[in-house]
Every structure is written in C-alpha cells, then in structure tokens.
PDB file of N, CA and C in Angstrom:
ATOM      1  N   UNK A   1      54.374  32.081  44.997  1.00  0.00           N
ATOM      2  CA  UNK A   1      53.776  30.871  44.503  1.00  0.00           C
ATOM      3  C   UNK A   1      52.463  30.648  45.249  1.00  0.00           C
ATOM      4  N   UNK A   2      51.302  30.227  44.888  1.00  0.00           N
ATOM      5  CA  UNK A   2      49.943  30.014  45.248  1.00  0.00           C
ATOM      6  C   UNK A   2      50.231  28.707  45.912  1.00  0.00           C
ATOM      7  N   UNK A   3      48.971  28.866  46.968  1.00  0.00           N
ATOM      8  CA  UNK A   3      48.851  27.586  47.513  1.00  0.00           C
ATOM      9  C   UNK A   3      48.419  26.596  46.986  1.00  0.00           C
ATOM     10  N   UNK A   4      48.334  25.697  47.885  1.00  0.00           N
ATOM     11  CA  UNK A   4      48.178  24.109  47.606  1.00  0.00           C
ATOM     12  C   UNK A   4      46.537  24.639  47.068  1.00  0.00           C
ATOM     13  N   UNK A   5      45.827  25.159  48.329  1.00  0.00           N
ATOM     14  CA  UNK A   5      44.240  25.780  48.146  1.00  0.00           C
ATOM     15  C   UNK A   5      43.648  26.210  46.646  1.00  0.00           C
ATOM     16  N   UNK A   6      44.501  27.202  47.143  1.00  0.00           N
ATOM     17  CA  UNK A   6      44.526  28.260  45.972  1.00  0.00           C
ATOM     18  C   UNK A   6      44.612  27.989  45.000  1.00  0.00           C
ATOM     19  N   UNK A   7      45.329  26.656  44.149  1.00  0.00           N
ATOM     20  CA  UNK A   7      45.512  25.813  42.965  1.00  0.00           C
ATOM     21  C   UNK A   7      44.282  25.305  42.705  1.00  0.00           C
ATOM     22  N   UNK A   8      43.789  24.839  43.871  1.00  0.00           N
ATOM     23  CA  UNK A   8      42.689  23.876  43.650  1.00  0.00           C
ATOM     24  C   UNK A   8      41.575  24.305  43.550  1.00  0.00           C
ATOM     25  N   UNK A   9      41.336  26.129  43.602  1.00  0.00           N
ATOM     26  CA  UNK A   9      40.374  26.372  43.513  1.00  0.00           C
ATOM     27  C   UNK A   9      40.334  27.337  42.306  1.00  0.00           C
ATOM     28  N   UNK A  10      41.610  27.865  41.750  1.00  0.00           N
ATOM     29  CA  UNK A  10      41.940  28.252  40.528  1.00  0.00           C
ATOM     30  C   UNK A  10      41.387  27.254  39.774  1.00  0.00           C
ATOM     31  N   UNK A  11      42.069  25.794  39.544  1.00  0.00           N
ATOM     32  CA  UNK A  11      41.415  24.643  38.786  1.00  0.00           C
ATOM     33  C   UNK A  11      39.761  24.053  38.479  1.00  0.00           C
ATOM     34  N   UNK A  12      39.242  24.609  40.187  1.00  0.00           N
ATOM     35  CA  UNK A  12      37.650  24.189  40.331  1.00  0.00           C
ATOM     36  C   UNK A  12      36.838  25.258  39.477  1.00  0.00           C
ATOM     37  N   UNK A  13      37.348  26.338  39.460  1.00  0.00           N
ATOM     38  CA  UNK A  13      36.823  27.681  39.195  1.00  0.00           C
ATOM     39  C   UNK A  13      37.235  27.351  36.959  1.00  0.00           C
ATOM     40  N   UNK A  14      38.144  26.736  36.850  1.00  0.00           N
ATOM     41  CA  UNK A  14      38.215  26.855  35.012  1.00  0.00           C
ATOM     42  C   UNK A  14      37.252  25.511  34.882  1.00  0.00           C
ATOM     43  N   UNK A  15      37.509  24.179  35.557  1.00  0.00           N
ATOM     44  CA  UNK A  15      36.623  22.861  35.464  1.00  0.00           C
ATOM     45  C   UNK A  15      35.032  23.210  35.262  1.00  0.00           C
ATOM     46  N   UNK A  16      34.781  23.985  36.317  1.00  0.00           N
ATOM     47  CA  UNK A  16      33.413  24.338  36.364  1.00  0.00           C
ATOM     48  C   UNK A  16      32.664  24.451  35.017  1.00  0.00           C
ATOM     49  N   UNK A  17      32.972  25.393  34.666  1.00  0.00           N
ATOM     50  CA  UNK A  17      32.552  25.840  32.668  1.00  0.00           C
ATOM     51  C   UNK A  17      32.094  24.764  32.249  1.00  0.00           C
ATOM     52  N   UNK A  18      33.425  23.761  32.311  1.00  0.00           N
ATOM     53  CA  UNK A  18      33.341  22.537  31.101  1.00  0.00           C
ATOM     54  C   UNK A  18      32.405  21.696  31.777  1.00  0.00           C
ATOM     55  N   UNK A  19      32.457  21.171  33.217  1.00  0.00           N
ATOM     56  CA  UNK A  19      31.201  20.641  33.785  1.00  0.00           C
ATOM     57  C   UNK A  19      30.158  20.991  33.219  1.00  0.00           C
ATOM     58  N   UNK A  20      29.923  22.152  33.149  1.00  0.00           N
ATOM     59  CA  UNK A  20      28.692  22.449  32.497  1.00  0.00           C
ATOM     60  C   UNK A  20      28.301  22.306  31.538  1.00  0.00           C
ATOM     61  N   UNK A  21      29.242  22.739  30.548  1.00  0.00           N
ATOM     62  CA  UNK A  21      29.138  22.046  29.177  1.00  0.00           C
ATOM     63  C   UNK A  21      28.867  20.732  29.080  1.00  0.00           C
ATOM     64  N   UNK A  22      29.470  19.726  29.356  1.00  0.00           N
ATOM     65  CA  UNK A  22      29.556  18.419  29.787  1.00  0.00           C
ATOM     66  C   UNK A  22      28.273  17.914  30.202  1.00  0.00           C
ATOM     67  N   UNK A  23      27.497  18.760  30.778  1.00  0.00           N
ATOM     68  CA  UNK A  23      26.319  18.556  31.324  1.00  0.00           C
ATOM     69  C   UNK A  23      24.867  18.194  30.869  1.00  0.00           C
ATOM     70  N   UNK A  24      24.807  19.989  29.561  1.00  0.00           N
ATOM     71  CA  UNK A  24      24.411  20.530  28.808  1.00  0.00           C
ATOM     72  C   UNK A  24      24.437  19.080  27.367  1.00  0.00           C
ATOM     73  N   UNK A  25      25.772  18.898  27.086  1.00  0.00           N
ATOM     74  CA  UNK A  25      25.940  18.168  26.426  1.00  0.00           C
ATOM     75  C   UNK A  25      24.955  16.620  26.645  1.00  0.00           C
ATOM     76  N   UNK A  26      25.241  16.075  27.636  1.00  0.00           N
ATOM     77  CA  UNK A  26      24.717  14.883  27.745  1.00  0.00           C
ATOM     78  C   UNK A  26      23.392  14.840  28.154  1.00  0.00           C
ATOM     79  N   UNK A  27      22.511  16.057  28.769  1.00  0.00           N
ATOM     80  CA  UNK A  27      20.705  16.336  28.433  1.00  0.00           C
ATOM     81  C   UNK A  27      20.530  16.543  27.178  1.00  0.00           C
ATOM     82  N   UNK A  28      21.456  17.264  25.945  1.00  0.00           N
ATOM     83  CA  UNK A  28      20.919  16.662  25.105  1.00  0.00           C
ATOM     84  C   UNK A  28      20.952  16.017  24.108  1.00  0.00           C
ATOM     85  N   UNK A  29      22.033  14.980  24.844  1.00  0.00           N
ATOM     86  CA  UNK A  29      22.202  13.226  23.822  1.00  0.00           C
ATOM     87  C   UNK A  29      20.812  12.625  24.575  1.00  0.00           C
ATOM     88  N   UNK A  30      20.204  13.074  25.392  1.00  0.00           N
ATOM     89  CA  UNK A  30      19.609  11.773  26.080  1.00  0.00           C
ATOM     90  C   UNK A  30      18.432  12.467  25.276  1.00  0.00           C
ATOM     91  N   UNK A  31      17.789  13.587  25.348  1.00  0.00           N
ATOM     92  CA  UNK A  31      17.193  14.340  24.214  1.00  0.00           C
ATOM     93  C   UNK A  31      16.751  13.574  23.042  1.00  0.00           C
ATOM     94  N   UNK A  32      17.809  13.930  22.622  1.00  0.00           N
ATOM     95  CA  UNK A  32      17.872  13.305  20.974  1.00  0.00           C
ATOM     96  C   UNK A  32      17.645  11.927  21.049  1.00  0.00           C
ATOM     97  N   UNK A  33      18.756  10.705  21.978  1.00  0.00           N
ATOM     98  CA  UNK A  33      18.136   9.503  22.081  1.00  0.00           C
ATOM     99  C   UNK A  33      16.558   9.692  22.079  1.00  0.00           C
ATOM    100  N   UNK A  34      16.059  10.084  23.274  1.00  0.00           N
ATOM    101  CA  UNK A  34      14.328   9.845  23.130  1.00  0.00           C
ATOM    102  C   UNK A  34      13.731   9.754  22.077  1.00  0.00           C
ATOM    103  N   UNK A  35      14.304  11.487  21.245  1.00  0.00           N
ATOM    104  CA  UNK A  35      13.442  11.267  20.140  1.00  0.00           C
ATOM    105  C   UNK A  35      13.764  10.802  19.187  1.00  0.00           C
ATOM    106  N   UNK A  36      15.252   9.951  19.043  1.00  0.00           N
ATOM    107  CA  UNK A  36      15.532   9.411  18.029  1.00  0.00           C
ATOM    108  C   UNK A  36      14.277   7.410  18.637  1.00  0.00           C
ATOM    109  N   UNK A  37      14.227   7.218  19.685  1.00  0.00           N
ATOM    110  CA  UNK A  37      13.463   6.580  19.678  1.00  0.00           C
ATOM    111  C   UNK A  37      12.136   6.324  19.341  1.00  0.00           C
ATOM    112  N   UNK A  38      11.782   7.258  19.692  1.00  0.00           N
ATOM    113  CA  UNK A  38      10.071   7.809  19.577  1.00  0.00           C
ATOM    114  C   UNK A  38       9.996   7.855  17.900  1.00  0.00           C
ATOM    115  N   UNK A  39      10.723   8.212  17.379  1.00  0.00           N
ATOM    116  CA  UNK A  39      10.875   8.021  15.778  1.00  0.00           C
ATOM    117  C   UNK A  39      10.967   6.741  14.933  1.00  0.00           C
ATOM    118  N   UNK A  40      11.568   5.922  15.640  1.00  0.00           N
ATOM    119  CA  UNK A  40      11.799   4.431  15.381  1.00  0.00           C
ATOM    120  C   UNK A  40      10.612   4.320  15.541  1.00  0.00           C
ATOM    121  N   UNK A  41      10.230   3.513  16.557  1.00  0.00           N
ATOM    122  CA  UNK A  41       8.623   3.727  17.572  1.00  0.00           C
ATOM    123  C   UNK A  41       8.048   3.895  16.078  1.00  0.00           C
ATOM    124  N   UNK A  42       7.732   5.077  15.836  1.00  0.00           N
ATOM    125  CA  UNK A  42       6.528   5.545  14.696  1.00  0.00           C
ATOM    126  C   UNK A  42       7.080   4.772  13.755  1.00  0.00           C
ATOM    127  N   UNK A  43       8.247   4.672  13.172  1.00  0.00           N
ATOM    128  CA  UNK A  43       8.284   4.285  11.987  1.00  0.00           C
ATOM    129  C   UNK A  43       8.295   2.741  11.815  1.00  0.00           C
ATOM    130  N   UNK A  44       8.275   2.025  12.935  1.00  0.00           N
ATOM    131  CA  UNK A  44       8.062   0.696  12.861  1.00  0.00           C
ATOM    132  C   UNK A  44       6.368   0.553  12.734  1.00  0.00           C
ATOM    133  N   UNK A  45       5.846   1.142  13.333  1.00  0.00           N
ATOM    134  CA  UNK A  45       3.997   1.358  13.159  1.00  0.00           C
ATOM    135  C   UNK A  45       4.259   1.860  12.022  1.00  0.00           C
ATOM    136  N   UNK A  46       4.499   2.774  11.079  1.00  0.00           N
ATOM    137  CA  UNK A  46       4.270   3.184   9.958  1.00  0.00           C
ATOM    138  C   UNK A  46       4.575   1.466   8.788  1.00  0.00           C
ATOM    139  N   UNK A  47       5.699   1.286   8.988  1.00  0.00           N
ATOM    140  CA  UNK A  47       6.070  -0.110   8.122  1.00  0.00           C
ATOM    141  C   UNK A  47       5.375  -1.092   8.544  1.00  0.00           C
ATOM    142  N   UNK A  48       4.548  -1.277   9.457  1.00  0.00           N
ATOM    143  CA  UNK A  48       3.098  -2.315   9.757  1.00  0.00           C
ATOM    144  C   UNK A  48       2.295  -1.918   9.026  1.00  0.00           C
ATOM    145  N   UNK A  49       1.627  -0.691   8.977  1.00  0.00           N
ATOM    146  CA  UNK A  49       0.652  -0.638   8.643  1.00  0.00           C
ATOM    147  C   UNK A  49       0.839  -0.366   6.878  1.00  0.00           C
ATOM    148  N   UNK A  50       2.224  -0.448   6.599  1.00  0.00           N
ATOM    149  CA  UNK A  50       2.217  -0.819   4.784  1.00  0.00           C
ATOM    150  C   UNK A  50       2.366  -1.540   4.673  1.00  0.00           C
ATOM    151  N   UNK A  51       2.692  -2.739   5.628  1.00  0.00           N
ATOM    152  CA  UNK A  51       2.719  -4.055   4.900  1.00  0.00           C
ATOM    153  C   UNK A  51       1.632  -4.347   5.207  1.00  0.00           C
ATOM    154  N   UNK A  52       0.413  -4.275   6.338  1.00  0.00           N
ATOM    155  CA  UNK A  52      -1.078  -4.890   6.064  1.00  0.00           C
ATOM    156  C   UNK A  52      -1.641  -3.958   4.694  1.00  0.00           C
ATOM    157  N   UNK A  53      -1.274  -2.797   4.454  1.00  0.00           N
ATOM    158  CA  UNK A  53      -2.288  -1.548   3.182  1.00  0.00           C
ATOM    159  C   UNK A  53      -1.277  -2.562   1.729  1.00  0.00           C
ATOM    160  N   UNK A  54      -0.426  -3.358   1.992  1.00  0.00           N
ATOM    161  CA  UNK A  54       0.413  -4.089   1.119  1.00  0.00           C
ATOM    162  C   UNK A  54      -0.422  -5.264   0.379  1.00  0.00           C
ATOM    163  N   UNK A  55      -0.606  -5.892   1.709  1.00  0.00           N
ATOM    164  CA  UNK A  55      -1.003  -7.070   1.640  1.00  0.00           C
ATOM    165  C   UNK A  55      -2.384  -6.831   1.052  1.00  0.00           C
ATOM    166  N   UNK A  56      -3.522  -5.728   1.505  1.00  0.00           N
ATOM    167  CA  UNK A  56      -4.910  -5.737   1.206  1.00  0.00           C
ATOM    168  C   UNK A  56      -5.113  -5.310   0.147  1.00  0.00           C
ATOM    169  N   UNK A  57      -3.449  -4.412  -0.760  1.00  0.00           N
ATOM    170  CA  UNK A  57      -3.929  -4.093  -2.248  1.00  0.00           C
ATOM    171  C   UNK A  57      -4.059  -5.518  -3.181  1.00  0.00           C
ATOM    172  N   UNK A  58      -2.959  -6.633  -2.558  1.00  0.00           N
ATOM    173  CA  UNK A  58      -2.746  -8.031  -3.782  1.00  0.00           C
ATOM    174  C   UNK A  58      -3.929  -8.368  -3.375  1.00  0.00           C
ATOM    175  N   UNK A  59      -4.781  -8.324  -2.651  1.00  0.00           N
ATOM    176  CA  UNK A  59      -5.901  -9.424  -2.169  1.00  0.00           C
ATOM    177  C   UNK A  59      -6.948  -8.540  -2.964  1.00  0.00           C
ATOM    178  N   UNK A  60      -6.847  -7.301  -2.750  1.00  0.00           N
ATOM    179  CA  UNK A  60      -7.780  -6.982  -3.713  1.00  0.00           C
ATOM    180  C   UNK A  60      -7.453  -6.581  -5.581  1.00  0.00           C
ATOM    181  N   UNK A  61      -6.366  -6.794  -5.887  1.00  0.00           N
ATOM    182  CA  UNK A  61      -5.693  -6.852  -7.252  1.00  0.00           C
ATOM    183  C   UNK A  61      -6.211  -7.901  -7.390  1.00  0.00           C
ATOM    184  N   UNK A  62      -6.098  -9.193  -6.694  1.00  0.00           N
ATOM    185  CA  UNK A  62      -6.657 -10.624  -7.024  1.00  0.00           C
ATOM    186  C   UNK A  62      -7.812 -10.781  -7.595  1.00  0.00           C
ATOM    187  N   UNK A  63      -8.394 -10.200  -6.605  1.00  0.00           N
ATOM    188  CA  UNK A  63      -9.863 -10.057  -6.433  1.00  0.00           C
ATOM    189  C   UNK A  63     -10.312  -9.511  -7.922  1.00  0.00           C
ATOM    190  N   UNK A  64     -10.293  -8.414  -8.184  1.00  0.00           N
ATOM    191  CA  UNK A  64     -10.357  -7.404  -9.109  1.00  0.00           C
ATOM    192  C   UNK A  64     -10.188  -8.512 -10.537  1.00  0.00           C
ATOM    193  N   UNK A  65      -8.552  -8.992 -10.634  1.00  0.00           N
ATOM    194  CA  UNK A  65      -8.492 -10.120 -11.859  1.00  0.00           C
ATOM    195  C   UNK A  65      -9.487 -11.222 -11.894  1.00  0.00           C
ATOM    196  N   UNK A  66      -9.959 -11.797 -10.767  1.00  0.00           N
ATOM    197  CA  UNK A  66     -10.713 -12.615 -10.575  1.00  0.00           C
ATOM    198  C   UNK A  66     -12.104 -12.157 -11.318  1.00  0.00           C
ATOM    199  N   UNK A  67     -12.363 -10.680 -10.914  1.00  0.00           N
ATOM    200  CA  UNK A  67     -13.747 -10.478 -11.134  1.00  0.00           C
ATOM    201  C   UNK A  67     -13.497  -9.873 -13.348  1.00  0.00           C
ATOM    202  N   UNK A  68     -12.474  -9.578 -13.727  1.00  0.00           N
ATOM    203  CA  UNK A  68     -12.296  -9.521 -15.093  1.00  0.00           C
ATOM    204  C   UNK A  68     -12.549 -10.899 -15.621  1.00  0.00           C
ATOM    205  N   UNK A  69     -11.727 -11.940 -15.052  1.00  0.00           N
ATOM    206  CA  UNK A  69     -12.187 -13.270 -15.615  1.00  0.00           C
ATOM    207  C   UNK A  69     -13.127 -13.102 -15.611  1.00  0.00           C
ATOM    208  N   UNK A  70     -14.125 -13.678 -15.271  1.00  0.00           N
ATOM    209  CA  UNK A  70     -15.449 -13.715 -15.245  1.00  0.00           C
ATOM    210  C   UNK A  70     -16.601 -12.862 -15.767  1.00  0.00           C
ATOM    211  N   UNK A  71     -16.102 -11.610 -16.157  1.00  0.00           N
ATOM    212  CA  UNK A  71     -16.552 -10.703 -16.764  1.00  0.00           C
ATOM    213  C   UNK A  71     -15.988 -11.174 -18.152  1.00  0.00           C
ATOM    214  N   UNK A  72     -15.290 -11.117 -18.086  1.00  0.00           N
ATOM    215  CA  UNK A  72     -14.729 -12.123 -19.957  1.00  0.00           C
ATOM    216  C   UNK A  72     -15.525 -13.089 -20.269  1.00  0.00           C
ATOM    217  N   UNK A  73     -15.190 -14.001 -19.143  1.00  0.00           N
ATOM    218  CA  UNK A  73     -16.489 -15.092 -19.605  1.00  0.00           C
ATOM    219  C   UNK A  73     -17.843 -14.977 -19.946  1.00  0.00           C
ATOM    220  N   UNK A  74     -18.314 -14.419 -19.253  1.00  0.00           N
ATOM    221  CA  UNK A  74     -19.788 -13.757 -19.533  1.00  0.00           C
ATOM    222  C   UNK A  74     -19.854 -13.027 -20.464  1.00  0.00           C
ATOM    223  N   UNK A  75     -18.859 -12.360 -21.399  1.00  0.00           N
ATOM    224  CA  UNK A  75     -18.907 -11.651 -22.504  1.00  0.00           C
ATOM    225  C   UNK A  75     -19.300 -13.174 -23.695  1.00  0.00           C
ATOM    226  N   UNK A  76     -17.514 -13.996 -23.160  1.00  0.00           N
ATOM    227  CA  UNK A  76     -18.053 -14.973 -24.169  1.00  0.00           C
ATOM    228  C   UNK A  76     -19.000 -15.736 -24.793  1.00  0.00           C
ATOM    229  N   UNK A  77     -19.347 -15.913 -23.347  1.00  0.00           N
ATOM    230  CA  UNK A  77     -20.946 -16.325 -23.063  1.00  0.00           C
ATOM    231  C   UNK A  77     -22.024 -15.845 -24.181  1.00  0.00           C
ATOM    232  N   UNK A  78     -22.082 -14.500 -23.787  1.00  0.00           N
ATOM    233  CA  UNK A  78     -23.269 -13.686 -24.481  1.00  0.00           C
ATOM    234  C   UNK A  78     -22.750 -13.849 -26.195  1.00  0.00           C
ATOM    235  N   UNK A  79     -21.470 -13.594 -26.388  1.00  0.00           N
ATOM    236  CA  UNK A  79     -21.343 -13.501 -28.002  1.00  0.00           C
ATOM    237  C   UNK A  79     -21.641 -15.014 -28.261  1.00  0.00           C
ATOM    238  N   UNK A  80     -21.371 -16.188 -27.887  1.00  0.00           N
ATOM    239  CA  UNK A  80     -21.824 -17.354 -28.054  1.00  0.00           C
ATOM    240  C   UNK A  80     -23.079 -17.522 -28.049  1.00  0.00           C
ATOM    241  N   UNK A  81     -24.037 -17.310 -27.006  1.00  0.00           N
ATOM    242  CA  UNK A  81     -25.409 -17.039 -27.096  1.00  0.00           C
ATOM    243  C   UNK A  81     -26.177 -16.550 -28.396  1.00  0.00           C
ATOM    244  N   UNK A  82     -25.564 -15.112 -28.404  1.00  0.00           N
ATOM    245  CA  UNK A  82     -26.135 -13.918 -29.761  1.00  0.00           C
ATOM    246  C   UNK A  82     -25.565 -14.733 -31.364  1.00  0.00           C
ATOM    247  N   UNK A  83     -24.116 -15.397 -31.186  1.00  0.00           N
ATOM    248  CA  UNK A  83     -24.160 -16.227 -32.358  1.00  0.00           C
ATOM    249  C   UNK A  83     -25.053 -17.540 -32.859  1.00  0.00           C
ATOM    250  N   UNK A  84     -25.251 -18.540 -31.849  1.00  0.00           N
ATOM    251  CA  UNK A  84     -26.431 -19.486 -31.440  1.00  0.00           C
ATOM    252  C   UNK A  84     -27.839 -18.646 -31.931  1.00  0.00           C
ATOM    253  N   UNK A  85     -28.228 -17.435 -31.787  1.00  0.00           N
ATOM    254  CA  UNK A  85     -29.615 -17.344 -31.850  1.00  0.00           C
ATOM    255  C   UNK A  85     -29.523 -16.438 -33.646  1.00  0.00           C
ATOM    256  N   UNK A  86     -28.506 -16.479 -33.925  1.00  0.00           N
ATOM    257  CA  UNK A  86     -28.014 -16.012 -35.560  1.00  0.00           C
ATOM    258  C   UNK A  86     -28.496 -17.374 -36.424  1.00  0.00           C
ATOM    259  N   UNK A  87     -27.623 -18.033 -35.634  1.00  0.00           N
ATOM    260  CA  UNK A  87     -27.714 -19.634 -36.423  1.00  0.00           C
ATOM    261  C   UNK A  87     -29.332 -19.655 -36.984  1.00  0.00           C
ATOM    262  N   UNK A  88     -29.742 -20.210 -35.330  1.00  0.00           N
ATOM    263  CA  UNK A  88     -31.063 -20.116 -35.379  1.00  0.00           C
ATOM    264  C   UNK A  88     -32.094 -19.659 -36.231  1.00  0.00           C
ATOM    265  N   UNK A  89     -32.089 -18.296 -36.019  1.00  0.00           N
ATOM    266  CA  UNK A  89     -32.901 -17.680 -37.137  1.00  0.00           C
ATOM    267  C   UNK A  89     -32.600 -17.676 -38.265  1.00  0.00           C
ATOM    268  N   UNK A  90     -31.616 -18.145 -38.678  1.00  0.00           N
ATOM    269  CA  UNK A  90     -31.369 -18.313 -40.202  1.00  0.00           C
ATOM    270  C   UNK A  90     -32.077 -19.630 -40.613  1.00  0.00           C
ATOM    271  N   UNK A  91     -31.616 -20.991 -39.679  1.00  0.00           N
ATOM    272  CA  UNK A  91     -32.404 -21.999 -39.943  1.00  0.00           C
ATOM    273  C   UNK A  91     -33.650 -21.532 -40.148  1.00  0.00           C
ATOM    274  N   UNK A  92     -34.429 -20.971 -38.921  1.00  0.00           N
ATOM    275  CA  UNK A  92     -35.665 -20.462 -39.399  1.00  0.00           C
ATOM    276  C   UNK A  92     -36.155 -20.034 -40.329  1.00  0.00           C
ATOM    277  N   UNK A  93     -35.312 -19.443 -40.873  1.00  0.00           N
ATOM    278  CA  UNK A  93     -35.896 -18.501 -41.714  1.00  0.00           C
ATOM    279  C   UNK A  93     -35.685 -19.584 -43.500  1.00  0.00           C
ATOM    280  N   UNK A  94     -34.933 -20.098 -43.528  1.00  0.00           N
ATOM    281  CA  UNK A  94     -34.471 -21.152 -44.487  1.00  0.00           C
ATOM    282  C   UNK A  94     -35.697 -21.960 -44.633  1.00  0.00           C
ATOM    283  N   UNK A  95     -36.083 -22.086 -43.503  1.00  0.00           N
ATOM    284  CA  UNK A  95     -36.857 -23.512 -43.150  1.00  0.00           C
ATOM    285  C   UNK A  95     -38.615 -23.785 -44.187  1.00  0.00           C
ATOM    286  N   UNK A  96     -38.865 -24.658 -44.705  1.00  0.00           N
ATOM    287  CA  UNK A  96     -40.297 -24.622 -45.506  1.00  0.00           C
ATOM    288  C   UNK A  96     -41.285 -24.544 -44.530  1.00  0.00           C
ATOM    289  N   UNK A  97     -42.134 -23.316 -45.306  1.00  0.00           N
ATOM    290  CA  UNK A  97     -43.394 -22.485 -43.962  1.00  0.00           C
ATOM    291  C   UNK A  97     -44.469 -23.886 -44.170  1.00  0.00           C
ATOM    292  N   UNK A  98     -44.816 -23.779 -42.581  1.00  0.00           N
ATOM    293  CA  UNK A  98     -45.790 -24.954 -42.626  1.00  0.00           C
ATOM    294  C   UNK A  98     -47.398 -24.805 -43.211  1.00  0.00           C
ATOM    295  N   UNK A  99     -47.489 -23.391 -43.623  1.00  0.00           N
ATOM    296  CA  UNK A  99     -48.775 -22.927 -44.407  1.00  0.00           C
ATOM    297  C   UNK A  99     -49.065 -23.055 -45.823  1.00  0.00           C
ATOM    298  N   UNK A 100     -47.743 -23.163 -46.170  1.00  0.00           N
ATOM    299  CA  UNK A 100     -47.508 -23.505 -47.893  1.00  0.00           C
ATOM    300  C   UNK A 100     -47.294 -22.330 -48.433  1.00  0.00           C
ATOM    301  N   UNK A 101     -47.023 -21.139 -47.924  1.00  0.00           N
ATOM    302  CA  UNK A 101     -46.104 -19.839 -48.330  1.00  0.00           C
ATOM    303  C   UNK A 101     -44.657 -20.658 -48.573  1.00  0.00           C
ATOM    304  N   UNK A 102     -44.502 -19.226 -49.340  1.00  0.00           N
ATOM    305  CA  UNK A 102     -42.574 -19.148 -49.624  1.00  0.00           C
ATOM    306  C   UNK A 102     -42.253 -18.203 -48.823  1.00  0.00           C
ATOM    307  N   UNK A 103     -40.969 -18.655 -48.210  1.00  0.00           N
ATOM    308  CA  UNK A 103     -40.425 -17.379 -47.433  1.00  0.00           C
ATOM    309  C   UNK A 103     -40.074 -16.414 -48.259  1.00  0.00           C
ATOM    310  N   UNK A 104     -40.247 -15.147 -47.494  1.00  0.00           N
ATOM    311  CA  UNK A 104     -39.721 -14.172 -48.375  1.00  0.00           C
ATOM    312  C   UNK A 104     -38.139 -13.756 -48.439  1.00  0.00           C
ATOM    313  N   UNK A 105     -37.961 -13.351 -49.410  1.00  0.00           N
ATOM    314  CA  UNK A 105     -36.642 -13.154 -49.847  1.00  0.00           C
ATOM    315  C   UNK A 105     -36.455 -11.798 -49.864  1.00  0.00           C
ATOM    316  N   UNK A 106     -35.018 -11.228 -49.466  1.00  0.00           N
ATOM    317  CA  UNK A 106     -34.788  -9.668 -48.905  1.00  0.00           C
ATOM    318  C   UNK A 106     -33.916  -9.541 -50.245  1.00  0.00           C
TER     319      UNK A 106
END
C-alpha cells in the first residue's frame, strides 16, 4: 500500500493537468469578456451615431418637403401670373384702337 506521501503526490501529479486546463480556461473567458466588451463599446458608438445620421435625415426630409412646398407655390404663382397676362392681352386686344383702326382679326 502507498504512502500517505505518495498518495498525495500521485493526486498532485493527475490535479496538475486539470489546473491547467482550468487555467487556460479562465485566460480565455477573461479574453472573450474583453472583447465581448470592446464590442459593446463599439456598438453603443455605432447606435449614437445612427441615431444623430437618424435624426439629420428627418431634419433634412423636412427641409427638402419644406423646400417642394414652396416650389409648388411658385409654380402656382407663375401659372397664375401667365394666366393674368392671357386675360390681359385678350382685353387688349378686344379693346377699341385709340387711332381709329380695327383690330385685326386672325
């Protein structure tokens, strides 16, 4: 039968391995923690900077509708204008010449 020693160093001698393993193992959970941090990390800066590239597309979508209004209007504008100066020249042209001609007829 082995000694008391001798047990204990049979036992130190199989433990050892798994220590190591054990070891191995937990450099690289702490590993992976890091870079599972460092990943967060980025991806919280990544989800900032889409919600400001978020925010600056509605402000400029706004913008953009804002500037169609107004481009509409100014269309209306002008066809109101170009109809006004239709009017116009028709009166004109209707109108008795102050020379004592007849207007001419097309």
């Amino acid at each position: 039968m082995a000694s008391k020693e001798e047990m204990r160093e049979i036992l130190r001698d199989a433990i050892r391995p798994l220590e190591l393993k054990a070891d191995d193992l937990k450099s690289s959970v702490e590993h992976l923690n890091k870079k599972y941090d460092d990943i967060l990390s980025q991806m919280g800066k990544i989800n900032q900077m889409v919600q400001s590239h978020g925010s600056s597309i509605r402000k400029l979508e706004k913008e953009l509708n804002e500037e169609k209004q107004r481009s509409n209007e100014a269309l209306e504008k002008a066809e109101e204008l170009a109809e006004y100066l239709r009017r116009d020249c028709l009166k004109i042209y209707q109108a008795s010449p102050l020379t004592g001609t007849t207007p001419k007829k097309t």
